[in-house]
N, C-alpha and C. Protein backbone atom coordinates (compact mmCIF):
# COMPACT_ATOMS: atom_id res chain seq x y z
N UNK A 1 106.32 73.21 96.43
CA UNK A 1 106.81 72.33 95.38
C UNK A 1 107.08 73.19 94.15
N UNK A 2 107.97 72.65 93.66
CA UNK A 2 108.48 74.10 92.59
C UNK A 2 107.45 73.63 90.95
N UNK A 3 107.41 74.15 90.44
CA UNK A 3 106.55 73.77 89.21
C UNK A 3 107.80 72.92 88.42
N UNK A 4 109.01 72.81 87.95
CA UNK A 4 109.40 71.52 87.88
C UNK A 4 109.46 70.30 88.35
N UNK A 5 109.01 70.35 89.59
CA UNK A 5 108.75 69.00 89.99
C UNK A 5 107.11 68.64 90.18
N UNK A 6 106.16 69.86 89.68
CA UNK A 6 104.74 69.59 89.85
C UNK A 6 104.64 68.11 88.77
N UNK A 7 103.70 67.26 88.89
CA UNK A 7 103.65 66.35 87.66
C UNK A 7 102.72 67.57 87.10
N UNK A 8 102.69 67.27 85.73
CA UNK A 8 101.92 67.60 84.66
C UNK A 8 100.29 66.59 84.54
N UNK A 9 99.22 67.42 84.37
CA UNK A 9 98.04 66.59 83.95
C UNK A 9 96.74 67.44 83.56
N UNK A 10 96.55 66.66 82.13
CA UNK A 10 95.91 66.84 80.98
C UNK A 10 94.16 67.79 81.48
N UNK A 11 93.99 68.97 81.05
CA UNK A 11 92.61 69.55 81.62
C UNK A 11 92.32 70.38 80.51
N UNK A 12 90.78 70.14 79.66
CA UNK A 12 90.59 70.43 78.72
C UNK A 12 89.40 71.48 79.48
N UNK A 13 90.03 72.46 79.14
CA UNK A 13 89.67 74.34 79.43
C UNK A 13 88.19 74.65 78.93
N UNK A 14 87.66 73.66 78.41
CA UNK A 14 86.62 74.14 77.51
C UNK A 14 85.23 73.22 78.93
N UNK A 15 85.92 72.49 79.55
CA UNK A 15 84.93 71.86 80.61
C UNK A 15 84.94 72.64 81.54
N UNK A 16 84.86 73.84 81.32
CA UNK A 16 84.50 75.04 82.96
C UNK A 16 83.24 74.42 83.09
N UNK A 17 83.11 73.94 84.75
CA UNK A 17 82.29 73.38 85.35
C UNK A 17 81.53 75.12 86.67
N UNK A 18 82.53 75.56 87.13
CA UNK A 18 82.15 76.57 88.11
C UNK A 18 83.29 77.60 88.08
N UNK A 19 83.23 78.50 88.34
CA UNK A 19 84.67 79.80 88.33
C UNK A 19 85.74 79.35 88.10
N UNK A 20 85.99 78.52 89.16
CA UNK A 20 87.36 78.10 88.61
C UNK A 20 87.72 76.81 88.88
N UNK A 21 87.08 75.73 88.41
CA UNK A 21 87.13 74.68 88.30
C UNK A 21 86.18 74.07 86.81
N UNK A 22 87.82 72.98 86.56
CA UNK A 22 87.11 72.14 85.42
C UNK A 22 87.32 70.36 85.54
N UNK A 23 86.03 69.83 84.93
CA UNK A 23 86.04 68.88 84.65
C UNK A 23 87.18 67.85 83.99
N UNK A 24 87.46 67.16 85.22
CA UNK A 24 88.58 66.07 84.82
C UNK A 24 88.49 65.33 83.76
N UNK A 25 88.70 64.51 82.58
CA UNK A 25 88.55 64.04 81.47
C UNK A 25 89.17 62.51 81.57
N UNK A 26 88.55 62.26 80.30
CA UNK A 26 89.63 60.64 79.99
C UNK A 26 91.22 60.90 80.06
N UNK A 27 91.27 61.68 79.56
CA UNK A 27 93.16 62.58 79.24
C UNK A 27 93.74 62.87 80.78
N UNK A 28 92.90 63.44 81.44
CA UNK A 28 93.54 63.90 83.07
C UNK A 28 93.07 62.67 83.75
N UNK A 29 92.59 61.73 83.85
CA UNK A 29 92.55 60.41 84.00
C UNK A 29 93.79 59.51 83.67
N UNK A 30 94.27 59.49 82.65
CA UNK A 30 95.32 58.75 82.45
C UNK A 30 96.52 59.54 82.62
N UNK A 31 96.40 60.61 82.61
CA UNK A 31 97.49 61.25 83.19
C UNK A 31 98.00 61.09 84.66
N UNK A 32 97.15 60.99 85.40
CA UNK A 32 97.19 61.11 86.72
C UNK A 32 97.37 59.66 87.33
N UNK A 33 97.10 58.79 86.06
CA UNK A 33 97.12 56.87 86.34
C UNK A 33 99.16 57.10 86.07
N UNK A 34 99.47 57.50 85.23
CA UNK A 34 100.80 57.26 85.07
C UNK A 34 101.57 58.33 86.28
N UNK A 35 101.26 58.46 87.39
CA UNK A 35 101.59 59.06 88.38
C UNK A 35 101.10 58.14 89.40
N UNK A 36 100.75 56.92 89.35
CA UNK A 36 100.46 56.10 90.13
C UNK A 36 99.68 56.28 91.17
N UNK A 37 98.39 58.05 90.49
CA UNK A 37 96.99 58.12 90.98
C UNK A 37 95.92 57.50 90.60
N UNK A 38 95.34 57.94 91.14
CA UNK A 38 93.38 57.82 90.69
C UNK A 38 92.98 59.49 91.23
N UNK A 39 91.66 59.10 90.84
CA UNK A 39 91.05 60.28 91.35
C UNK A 39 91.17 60.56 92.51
N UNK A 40 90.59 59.99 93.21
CA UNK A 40 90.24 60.12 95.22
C UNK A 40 91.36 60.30 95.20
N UNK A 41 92.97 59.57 95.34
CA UNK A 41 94.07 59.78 95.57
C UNK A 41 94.59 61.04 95.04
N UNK A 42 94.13 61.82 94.38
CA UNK A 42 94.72 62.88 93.87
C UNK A 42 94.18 64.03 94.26
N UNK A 43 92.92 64.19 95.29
CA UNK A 43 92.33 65.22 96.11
C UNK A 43 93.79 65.87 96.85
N UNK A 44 93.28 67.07 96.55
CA UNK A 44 94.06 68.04 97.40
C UNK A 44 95.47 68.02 96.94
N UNK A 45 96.27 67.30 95.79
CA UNK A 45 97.02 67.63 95.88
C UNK A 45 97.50 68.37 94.39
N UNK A 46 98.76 69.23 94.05
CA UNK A 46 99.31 70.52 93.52
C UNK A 46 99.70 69.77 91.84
N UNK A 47 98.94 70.29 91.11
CA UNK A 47 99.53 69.69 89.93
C UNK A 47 99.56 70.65 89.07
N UNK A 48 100.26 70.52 87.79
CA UNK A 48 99.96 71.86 86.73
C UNK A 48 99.51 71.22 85.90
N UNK A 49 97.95 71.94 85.05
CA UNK A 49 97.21 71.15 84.10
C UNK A 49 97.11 72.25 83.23
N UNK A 50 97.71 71.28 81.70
CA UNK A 50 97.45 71.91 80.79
C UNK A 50 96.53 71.68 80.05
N UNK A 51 96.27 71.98 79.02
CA UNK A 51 95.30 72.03 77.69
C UNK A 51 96.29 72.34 76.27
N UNK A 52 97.04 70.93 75.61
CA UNK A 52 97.55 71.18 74.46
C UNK A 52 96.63 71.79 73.86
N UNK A 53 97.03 72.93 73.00
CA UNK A 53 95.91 73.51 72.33
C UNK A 53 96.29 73.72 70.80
N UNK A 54 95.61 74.41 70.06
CA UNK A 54 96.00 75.04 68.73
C UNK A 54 96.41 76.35 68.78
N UNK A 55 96.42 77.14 70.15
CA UNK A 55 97.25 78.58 69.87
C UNK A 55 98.28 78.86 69.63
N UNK A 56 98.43 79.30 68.41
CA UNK A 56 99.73 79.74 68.31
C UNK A 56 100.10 81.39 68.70
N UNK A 57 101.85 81.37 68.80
CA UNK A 57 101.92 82.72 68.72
C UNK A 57 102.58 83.42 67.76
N UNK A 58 102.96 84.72 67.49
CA UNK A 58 103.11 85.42 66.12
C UNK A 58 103.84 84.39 65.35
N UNK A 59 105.00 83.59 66.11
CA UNK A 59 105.63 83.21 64.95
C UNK A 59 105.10 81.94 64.87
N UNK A 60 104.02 81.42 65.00
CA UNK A 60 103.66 79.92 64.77
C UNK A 60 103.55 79.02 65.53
N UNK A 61 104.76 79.13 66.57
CA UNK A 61 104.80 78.41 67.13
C UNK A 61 103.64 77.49 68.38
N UNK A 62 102.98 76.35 68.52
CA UNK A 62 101.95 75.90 69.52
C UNK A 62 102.24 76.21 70.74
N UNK A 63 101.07 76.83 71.51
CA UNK A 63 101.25 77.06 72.94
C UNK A 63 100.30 76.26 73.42
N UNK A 64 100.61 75.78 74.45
CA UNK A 64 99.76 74.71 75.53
C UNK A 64 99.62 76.14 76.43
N UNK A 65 98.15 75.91 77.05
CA UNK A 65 97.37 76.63 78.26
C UNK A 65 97.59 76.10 79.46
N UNK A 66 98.40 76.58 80.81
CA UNK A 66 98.44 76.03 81.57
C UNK A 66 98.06 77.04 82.73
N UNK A 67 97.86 76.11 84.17
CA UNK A 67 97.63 77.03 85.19
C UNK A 67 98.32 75.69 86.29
N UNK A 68 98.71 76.25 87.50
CA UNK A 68 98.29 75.38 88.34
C UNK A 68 97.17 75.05 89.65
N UNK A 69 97.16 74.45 89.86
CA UNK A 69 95.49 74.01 90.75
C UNK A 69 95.94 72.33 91.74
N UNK A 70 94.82 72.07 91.75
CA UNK A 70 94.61 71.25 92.87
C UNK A 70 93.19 70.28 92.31
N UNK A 71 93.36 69.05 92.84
CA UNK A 71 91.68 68.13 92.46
C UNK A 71 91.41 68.45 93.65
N UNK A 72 89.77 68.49 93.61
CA UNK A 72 88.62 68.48 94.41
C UNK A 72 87.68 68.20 93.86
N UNK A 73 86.78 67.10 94.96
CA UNK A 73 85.14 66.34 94.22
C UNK A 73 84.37 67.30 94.89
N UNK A 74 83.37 67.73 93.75
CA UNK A 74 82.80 68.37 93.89
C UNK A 74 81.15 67.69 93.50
N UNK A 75 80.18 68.24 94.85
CA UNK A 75 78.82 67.53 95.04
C UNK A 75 78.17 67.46 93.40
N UNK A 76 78.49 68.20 93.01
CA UNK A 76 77.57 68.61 91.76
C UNK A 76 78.33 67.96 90.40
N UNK A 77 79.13 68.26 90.14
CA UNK A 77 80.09 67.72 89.08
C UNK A 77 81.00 66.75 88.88
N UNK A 78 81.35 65.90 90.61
CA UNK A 78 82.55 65.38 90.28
C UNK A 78 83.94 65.80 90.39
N UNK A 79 85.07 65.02 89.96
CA UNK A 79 86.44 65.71 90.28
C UNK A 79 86.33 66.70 89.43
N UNK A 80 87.13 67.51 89.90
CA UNK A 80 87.47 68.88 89.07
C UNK A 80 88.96 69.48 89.76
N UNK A 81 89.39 69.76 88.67
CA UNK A 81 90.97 70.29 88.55
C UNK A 81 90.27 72.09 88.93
N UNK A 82 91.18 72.55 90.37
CA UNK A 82 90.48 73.71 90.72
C UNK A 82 92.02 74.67 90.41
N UNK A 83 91.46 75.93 89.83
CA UNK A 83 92.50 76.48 88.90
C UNK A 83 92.66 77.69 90.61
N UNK A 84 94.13 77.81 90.58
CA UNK A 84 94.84 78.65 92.21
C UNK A 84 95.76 79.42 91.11
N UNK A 85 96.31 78.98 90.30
CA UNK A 85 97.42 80.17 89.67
C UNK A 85 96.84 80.91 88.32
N UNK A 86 97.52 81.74 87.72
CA UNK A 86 96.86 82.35 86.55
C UNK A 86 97.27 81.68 85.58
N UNK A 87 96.07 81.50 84.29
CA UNK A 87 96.29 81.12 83.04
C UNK A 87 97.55 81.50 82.57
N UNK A 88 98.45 81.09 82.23
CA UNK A 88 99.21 81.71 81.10
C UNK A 88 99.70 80.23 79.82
N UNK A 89 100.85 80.70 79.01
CA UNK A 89 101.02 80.36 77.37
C UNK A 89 102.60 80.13 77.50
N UNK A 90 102.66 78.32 77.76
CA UNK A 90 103.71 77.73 77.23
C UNK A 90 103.67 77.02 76.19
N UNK A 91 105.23 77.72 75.38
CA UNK A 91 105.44 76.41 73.64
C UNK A 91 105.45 75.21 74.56
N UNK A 92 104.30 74.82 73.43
CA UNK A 92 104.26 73.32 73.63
C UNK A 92 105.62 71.98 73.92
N UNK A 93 104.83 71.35 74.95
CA UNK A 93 106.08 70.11 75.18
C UNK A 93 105.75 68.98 74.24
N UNK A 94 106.83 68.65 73.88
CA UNK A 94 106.66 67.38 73.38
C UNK A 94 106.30 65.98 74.20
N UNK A 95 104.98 65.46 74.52
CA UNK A 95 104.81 64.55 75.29
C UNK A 95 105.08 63.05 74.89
């Protein structure tokens, strides 16, 4: 699936739960509702989750943190957005 057609959904970077997985939120919750998921329904499958953030770069401009990954429930934590591609720094979208 090409990353333009991945949906987009909301994963706040600061909930590292285990290496490379983070805690799904209210935000990746409703993100994933306007994709006509839920949680369970969204196991295993390819999404790109960002983290609007406050980084900017030299010239100001906001970068959102993204990677792409996959949900998986995990015994201990719950869903978690499991990070498969590398971090990198897109200007922010206007959502």
């Amino acid at each position: 699936m090409s990353q333009q057609n991945t949906p987009e959904i909301f994963c706040d970077l600061n909930a590292k739960m285990t290496e490379n997985g983070y805690l799904l939120t209210r935000g990746s919750v409703d993100d994933l509702s306007k994709c006509g998921l839920t949680l369970e329904s969204a196991i295993g499958k390819e999404f790109l989750f960002c983290d609007p953030s406050a980084d900017r770069d030299k010239a100001g401009v906001i970068q959102d943190i993204c990677f792409t990954g996959y949900v998986e429930r995990n015994q201990e934590f719950g869903f978690l957005a499991i990070q498969t591609g590398d971090l990198y720094w897109r200007e922010a979208v206007t959502r």
